[in-house]
Protein backbone atom coordinates (compact mmCIF):
# COMPACT_ATOMS: atom_id res chain seq x y z
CA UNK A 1 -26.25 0.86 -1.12
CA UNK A 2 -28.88 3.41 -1.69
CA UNK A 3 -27.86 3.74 -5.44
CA UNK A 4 -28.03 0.07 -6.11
CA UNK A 5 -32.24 0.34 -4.31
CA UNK A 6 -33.11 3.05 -6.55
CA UNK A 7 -31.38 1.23 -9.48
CA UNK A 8 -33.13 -1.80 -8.33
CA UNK A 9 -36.50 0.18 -7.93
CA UNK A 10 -36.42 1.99 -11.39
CA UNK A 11 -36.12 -1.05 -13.08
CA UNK A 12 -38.88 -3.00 -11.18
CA UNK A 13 -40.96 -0.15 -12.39
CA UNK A 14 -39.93 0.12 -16.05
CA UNK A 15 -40.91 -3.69 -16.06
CA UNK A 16 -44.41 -3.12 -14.04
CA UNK A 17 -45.20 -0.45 -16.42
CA UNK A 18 -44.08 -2.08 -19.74
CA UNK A 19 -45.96 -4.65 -19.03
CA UNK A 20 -49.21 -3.19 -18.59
CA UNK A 21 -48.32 -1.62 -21.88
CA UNK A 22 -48.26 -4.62 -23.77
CA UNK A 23 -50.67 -6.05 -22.12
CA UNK A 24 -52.75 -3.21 -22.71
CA UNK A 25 -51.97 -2.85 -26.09
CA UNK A 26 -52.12 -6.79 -26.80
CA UNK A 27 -55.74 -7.08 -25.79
CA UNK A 28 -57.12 -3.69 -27.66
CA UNK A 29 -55.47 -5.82 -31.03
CA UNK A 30 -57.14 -8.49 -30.07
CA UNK A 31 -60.94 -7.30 -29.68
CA UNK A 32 -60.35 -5.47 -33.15
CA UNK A 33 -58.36 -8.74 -34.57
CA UNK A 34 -61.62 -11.08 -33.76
CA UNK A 35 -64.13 -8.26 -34.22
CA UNK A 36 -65.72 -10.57 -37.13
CA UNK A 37 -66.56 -13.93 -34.42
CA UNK A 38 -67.15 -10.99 -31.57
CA UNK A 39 -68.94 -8.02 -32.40
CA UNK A 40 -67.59 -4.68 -30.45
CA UNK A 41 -70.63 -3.58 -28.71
CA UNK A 42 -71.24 -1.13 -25.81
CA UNK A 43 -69.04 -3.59 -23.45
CA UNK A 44 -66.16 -3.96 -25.49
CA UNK A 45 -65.89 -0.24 -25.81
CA UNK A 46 -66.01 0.45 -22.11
CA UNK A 47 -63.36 -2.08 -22.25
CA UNK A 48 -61.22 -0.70 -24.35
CA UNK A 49 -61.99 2.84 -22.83
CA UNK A 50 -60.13 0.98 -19.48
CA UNK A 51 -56.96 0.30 -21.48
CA UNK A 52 -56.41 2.84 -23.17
CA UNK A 53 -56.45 4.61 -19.54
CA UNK A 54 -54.52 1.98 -18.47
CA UNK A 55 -51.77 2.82 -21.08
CA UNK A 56 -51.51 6.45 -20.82
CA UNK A 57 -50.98 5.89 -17.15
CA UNK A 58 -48.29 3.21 -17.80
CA UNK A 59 -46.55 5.31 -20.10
CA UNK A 60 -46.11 8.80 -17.95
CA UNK A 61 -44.59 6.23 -15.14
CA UNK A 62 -42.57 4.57 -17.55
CA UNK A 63 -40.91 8.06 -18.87
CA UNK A 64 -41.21 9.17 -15.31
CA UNK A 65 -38.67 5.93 -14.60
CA UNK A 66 -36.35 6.79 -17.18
CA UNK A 67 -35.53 9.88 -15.74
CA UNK A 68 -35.37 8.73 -12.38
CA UNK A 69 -32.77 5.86 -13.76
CA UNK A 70 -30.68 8.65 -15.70
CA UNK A 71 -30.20 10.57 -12.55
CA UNK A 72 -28.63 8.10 -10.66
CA UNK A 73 -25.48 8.52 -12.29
CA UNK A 74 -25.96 12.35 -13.09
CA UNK A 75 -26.60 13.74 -9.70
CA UNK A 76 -26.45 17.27 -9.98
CA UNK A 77 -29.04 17.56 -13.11
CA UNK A 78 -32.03 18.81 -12.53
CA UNK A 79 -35.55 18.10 -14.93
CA UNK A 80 -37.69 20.80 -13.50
CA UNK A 81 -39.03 21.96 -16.92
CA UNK A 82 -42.63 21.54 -18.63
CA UNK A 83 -42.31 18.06 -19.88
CA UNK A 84 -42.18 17.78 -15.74
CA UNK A 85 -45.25 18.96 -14.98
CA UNK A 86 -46.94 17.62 -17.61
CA UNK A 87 -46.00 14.58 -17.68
CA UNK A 88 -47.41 14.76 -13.84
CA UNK A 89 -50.29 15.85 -15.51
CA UNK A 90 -50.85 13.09 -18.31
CA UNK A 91 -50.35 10.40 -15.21
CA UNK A 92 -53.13 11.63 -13.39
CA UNK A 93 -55.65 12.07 -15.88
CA UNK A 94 -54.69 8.33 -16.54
CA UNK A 95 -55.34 7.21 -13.15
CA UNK A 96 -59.04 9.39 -12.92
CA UNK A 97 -59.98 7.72 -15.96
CA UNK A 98 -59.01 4.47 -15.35
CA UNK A 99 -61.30 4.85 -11.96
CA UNK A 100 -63.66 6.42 -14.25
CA UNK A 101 -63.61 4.10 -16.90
CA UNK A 102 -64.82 1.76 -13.95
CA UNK A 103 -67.36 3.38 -13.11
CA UNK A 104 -69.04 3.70 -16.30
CA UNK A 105 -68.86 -0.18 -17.02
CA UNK A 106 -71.18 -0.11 -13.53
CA UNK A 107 -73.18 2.44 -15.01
CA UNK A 108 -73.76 0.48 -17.89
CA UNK A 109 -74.84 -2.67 -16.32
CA UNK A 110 -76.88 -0.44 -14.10
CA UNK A 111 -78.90 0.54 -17.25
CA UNK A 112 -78.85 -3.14 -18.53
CA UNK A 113 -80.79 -4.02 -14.99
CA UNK A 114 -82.62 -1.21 -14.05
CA UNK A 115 -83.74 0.67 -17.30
CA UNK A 116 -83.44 -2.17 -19.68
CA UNK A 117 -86.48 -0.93 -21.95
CA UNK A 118 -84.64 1.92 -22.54
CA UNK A 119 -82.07 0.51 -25.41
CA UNK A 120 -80.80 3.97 -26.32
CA UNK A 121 -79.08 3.66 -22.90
CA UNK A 122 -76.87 0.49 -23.93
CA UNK A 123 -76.37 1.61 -27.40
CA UNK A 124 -72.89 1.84 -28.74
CA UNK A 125 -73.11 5.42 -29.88
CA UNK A 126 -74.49 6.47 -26.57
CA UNK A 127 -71.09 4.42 -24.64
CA UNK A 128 -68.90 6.60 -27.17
CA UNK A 129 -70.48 9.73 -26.16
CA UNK A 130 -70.17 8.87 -22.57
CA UNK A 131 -66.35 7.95 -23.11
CA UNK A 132 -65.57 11.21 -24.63
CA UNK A 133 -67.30 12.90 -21.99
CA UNK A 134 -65.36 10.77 -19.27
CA UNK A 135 -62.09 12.10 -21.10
CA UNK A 136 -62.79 15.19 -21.04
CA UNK A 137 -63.91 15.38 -17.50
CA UNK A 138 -60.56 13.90 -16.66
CA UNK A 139 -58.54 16.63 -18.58
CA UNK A 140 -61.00 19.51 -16.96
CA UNK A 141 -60.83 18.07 -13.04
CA UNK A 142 -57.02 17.58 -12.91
CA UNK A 143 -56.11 20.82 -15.18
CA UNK A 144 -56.78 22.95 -11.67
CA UNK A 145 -53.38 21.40 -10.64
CA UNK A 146 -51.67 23.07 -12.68
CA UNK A 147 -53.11 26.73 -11.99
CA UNK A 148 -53.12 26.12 -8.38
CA UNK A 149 -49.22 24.91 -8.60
CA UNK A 150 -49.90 21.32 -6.86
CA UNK A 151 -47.69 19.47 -9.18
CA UNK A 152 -44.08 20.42 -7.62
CA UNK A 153 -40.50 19.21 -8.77
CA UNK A 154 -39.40 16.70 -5.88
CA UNK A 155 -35.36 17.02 -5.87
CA UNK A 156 -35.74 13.88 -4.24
CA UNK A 157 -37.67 11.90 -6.07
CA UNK A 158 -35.91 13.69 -9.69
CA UNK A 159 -39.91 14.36 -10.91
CA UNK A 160 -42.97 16.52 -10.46
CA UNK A 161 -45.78 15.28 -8.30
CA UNK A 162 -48.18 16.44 -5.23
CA UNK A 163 -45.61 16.48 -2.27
CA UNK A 164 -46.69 14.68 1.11
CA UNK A 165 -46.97 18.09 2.83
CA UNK A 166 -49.69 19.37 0.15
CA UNK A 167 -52.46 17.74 2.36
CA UNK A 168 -55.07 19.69 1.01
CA UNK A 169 -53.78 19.14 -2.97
CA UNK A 170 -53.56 15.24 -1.99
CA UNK A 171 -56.92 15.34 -0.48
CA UNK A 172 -58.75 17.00 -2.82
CA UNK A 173 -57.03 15.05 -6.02
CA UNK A 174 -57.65 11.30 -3.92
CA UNK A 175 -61.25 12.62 -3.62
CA UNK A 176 -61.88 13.06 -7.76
CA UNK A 177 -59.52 10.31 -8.91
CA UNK A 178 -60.64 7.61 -6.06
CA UNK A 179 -62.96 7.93 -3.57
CA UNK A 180 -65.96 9.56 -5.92
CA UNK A 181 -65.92 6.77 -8.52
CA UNK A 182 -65.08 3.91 -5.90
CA UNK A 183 -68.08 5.28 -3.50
CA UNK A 184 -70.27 5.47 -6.50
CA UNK A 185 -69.34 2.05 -7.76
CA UNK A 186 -70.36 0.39 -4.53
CA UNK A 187 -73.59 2.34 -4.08
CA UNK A 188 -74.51 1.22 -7.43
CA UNK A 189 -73.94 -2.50 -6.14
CA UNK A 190 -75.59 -2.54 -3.09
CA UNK A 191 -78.17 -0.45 -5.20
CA UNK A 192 -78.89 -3.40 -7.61
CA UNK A 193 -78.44 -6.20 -5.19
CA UNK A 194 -81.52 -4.28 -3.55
CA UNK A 195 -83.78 -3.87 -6.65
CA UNK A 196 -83.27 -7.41 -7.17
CA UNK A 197 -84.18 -8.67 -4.08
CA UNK A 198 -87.14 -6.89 -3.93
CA UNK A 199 -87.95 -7.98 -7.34
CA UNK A 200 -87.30 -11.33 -7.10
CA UNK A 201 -90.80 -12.61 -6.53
CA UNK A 202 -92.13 -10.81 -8.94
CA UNK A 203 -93.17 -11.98 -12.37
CA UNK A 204 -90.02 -11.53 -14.58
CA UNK A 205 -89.15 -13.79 -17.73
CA UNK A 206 -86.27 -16.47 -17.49
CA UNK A 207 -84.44 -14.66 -19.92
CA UNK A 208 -84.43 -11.40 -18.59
CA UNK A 209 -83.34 -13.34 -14.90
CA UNK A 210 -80.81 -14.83 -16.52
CA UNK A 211 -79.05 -11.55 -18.23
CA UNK A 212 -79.65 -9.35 -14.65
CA UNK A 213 -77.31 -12.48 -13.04
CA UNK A 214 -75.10 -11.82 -15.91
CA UNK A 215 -74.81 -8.11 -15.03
CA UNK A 216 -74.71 -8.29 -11.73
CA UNK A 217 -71.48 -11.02 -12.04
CA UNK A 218 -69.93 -8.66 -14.38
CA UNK A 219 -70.52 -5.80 -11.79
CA UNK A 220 -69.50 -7.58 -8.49
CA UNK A 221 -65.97 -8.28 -10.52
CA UNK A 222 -66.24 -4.91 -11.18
CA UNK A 223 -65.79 -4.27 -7.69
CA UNK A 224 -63.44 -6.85 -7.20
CA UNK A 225 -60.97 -5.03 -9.57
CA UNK A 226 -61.38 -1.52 -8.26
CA UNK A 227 -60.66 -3.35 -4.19
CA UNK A 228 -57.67 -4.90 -5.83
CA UNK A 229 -56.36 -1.69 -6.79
CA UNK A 230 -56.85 -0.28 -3.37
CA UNK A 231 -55.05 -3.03 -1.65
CA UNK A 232 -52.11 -2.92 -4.01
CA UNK A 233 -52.47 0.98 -3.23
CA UNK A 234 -51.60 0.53 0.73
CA UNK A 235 -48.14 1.00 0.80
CA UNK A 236 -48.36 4.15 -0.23
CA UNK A 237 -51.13 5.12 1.64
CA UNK A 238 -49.50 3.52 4.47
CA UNK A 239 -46.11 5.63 3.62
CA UNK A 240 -48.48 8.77 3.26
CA UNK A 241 -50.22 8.08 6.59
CA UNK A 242 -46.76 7.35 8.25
CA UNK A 243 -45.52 10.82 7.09
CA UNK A 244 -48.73 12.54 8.79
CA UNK A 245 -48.13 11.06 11.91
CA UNK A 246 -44.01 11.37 12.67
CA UNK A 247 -43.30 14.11 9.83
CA UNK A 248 -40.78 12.21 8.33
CA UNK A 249 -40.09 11.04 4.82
CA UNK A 250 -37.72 7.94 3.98
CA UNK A 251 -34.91 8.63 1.08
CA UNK A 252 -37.06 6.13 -1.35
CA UNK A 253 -40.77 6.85 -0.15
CA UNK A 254 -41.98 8.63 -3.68
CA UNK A 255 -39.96 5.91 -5.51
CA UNK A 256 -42.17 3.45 -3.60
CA UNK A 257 -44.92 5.51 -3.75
CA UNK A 258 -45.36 5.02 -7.76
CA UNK A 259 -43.62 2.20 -8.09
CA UNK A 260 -46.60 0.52 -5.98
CA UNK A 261 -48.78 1.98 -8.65
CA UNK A 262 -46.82 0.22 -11.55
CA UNK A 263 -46.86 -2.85 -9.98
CA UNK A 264 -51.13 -2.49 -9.75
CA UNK A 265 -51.34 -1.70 -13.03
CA UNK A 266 -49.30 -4.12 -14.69
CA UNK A 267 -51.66 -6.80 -12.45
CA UNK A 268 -54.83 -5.38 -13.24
CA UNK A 269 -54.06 -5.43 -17.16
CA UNK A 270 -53.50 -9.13 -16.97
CA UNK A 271 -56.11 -9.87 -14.13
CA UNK A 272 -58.83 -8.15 -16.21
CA UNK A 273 -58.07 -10.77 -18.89
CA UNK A 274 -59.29 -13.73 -16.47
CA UNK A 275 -62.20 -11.49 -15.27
CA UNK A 276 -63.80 -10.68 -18.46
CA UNK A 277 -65.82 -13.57 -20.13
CA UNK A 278 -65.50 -11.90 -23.79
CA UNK A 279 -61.67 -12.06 -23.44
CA UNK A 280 -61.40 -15.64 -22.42
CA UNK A 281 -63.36 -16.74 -25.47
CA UNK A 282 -61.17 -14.52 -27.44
CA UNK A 283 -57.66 -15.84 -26.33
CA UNK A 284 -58.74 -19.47 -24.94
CA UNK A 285 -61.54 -20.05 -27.78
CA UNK A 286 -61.37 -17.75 -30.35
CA UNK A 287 -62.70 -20.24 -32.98
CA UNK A 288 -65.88 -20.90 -30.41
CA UNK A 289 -68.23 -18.19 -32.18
CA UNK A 290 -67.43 -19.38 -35.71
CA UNK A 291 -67.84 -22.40 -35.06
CA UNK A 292 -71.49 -21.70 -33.12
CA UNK A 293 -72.36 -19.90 -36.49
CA UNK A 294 -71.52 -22.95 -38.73
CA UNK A 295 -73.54 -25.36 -36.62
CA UNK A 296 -76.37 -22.83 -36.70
CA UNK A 297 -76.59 -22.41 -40.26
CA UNK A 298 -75.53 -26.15 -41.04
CA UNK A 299 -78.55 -27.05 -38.50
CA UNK A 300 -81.00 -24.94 -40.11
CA UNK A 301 -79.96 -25.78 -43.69
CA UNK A 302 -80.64 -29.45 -42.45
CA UNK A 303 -84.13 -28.49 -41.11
CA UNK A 304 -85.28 -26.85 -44.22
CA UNK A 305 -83.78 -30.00 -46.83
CA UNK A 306 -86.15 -31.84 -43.80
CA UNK A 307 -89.09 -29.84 -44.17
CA UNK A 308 -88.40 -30.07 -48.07
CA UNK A 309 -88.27 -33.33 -48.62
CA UNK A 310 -91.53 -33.74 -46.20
CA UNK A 311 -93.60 -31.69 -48.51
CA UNK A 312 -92.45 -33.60 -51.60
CA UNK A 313 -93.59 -36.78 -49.93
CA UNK A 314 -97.02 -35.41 -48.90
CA UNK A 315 -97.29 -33.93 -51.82
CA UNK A 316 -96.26 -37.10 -54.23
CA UNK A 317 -99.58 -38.97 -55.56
CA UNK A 318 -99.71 -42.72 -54.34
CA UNK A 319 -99.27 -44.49 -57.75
């Protein structure tokens, strides 16, 4: 019975995972596929920034799988070896970037709002340079880990990851991956929401109204996205919680543990889709910007031949 639940686990989280692959990998081909009717800009790179996270993360839990299925019917083999640790590595500088890929989109509509004269803030370049510093951040905060010998081969659980008893090594790595960007997210919301109440009698153009509501959409789904991930994180906060309270760890608890974690990234790849404006167009109407192009041009063409053939007229002496 047990064998056929970890069987059954492993390959509900090789599916989870391969699926945010894809998914992940299907939408970055499509932004560069249509980059002529949509432009990348500083959005689409954040955007891309979140997949990419997205599929490094899916990846180290797919291998992570694979192993896991292989030692069901080799019991006595053991995979406590570097590919191990970093592996466990790899997967958690996934998950603190795709937090932190998060919170730079917020950061970015936070400069669209608040400093919007400042257009070296919502430049392209400037995104890139704040996306390689995110990555590297990500490498730097997690690399203690491995000095401080967090990451520990579970015979268990046939993989290397921060053990339940490691309170302080689970603390400190929930505090840098999660709570930090998801605190800072929501600041940044309520932050906003109050600038634009209080500037919401003030004398502000239409245009610039209608962009901040814009933003602030983008941001609140923002939001939306990181909650999701925290409610399809309870089980096994709820399995880490049940641990500190009776001391006691069921046979498939780590399995559980990241197979939760597949299954909310797998969702998110594909819920992001419906959540982003940009990629609608692009699946749903991917002819929509051409086609606003050729009306433009077709429009203005007409106007001029209009204006043309006004002058002539004016200009024509009344034989």
């Amino acid at each position: 019975m047990s064998i056929a639940v970890n069987i059954l686990i492993d390959i509900l989280a090789l599916v989870f995972s391969s699926t945010g692959i894809l998914t992940s990998l299907g939408i970055i081909f499509l932004i560069f596929y249509h980059r002529r009717q949509f432009p990348i800009n500083a959005s689409t790179v954040l955007l891309c920034n979140t997949y990419l996270s997205i599929i490094l993360s899916c990846f180290a839990l797919f291998d992570m799988f694979i192993y896991n299925l292989y030692s069901v019917t080799h019991r006595n083999i053991s995979f406590n070896n570097w590919w191990c640790y970093t592996r466990a590595y790899l997967l958690h500088v996934g998950l603190c970037s795709i937090y932190h890929s998060y919170l730079l989109q917020a950061c970015f509509r936070f400069f669209r709002i608040i400093f919007y004269k400042f257009n070296k803030l919502q430049k392209v370049r400037f995104m890139l340079q704040l996306v390689l510093i995110q990555w590297l951040m990500a490498f730097l905060l997690i690399m203690p880990n491995l000095f401080f010998h967090n990451f520990e081969y579970s015979c268990q659980a046939y993989h290397c990851l921060i053990l339940y008893p490691n309170f302080f090594g689970l603390l400190i790595n929930a505090s840098i991956v999660f709570y930090f960007p998801m605190i800072t997210i929501v600041s940044i919301y309520f932050y906003i929401m109050c600038y634009i109440h209080q500037t919401k009698n003030s004398s502000i153009q239409s245009k610039r109204q209608r962009a901040t509501q814009r933003d602030v959409i983008v941001l609140r789904r923002i939001v939306i996205l990181v909650g999701m991930l925290v409610i399809l994180s309870l089980p096994a906060i709820l399995i880490w919680a049940g641990y500190m309270i009776i001391g006691y760890l069921y046979a498939f608890s780590y399995h559980l543990h990241w197979l939760t974690f597949a299954c909310s990234l797998s969702i998110l790849s594909i819920v992001s889709v419906f959540l982003t404006p940009q990629l609608q167009e692009m699946l749903f109407e991917p002819n929509r910007s051409t086609k606003t192009n050729n009306n433009t041009v077709s429009t203005w063409t007409h106007t001029c031949e209009w204006k043309t053939t006004a002058v002539y007229v004016q200009l024509t002496p009344i034989s």
